[in-house]
Protein backbone atom coordinates (compact mmCIF):
# COMPACT_ATOMS: atom_id res chain seq x y z
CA UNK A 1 -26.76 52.89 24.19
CA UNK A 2 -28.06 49.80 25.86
CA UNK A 3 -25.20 46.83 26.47
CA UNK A 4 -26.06 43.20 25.45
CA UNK A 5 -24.36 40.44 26.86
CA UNK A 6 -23.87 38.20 24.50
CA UNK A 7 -23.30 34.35 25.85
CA UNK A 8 -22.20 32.04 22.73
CA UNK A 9 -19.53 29.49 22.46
CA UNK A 10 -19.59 29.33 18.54
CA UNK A 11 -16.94 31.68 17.58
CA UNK A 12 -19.14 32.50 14.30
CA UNK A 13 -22.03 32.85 16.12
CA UNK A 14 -20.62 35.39 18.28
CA UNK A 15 -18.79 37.14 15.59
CA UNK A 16 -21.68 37.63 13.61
CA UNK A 17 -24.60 38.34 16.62
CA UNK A 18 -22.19 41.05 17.50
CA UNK A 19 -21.39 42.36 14.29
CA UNK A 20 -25.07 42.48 13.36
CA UNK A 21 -25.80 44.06 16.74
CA UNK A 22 -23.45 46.82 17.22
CA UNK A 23 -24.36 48.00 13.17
CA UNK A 24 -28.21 48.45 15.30
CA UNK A 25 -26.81 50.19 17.79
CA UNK A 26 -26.06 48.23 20.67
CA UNK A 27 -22.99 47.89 22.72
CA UNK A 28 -21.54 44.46 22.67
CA UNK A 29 -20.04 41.81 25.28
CA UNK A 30 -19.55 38.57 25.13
CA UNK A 31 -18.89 35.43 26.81
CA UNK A 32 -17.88 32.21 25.81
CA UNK A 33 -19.38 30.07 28.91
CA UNK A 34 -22.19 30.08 31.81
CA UNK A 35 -18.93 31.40 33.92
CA UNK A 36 -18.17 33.87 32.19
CA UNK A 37 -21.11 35.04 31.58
CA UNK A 38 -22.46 35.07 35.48
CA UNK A 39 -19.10 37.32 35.84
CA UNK A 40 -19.85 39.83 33.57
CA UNK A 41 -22.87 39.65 33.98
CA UNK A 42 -22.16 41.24 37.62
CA UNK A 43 -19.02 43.34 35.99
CA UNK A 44 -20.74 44.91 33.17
CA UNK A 45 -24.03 45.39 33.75
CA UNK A 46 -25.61 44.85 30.76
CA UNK A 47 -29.06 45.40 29.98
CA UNK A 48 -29.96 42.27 27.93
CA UNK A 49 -28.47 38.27 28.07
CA UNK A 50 -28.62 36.47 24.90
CA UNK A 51 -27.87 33.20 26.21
CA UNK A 52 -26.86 29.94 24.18
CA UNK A 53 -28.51 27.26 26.23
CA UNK A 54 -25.44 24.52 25.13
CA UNK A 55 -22.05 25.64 26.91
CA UNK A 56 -19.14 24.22 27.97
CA UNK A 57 -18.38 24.88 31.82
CA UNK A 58 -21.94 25.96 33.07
CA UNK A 59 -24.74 25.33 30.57
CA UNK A 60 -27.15 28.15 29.75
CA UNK A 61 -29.91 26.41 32.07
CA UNK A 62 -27.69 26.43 35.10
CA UNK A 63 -26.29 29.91 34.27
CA UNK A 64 -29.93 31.62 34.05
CA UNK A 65 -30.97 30.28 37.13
CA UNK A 66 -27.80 31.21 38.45
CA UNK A 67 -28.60 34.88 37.36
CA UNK A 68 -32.16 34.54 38.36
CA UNK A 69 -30.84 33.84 42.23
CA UNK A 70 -28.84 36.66 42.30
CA UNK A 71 -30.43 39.74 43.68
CA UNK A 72 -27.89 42.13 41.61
CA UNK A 73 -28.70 40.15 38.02
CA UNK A 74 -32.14 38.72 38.84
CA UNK A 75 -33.35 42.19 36.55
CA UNK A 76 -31.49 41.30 33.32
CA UNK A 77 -33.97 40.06 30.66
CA UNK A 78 -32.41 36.74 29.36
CA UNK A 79 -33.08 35.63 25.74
CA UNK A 80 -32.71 31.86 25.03
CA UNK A 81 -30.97 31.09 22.01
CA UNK A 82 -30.47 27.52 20.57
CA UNK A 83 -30.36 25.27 18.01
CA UNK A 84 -31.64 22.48 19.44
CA UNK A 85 -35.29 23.77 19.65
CA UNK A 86 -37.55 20.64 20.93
CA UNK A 87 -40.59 20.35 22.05
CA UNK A 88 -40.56 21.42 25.57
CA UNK A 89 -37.44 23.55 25.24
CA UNK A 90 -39.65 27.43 25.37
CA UNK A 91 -40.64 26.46 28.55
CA UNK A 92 -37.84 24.71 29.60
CA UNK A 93 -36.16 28.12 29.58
CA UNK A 94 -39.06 30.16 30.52
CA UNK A 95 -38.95 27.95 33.61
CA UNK A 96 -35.24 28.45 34.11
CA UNK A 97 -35.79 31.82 34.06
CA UNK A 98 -35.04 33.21 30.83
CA UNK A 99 -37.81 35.81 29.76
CA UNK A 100 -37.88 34.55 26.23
CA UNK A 101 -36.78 32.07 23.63
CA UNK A 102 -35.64 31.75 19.82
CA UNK A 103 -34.07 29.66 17.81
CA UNK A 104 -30.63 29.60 15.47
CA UNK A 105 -30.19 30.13 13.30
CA UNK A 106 -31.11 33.64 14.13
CA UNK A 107 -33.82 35.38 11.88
CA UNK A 108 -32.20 38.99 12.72
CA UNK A 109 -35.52 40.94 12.33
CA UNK A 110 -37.76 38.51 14.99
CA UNK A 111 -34.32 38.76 17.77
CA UNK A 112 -34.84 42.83 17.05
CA UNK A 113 -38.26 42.86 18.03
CA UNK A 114 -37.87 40.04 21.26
CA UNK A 115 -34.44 42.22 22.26
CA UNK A 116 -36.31 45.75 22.09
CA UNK A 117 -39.62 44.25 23.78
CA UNK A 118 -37.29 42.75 27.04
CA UNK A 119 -35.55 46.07 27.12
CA UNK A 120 -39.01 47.76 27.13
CA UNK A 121 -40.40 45.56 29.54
CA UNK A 122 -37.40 46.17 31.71
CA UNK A 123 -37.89 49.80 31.34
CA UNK A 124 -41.49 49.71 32.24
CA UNK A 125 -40.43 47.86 34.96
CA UNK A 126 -37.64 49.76 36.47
């Protein structure tokens, strides 16, 4: 069962991302800031990041290219999630190192198909 890390300060969010998630089979953690999530991200081992990009503490920008340094977590796939999708924010995160982008509100089937391409991707690459 692969783990997704789930990085959302929204309480809602969270709640419902991993409600929706663990009904499709995935298991679920989650943290509430870029420092968190660089923790578990090194505790847990997930498979997957969805990131928020807006976080208190360390913002999603800083906490991808945190991850992306980091020879144990450089290999996660990182999704970019936000609301606040400008022009210039895809590759704003592409450059920061996530390997994809969406937007919130979340359109359940489109995350599906970005989470199980990363995780094939990831496979292919492994």
């Amino acid at each position: 069962m692969p783990r997704i890390l789930i990085v959302e300060d929204n309480e809602m969010n969270l709640d419902m991302l991993s409600r929706r998630l663990s009904r499709q089979g995935f298991e679920i953690a989650a943290a509430t800031d870029g420092a968190q999530a660089l923790a578990l991200a090194a505790s847990a081992a997930p498979d997957l990041i969805l990131m928020d990009m807006s976080l208190p503490v360390m913002d999603g920008w800083a906490a991808t290219r945190a991850l992306k340094a980091d020879a144990a977590t450089r290999a996660i796939p990182v999704i970019a999630l936000t609301a606040h999708a400008m022009s210039g924010d895809r590759e704003r995160a592409i450059a920061a190192g996530c390997n994809d982008f969406d937007t919130k509100p979340v359109d359940l089937a489109r995350l599906m198909d970005k989470i199980a391409r990363a995780l094939l991707e990831k496979g292919a690459a492994a």
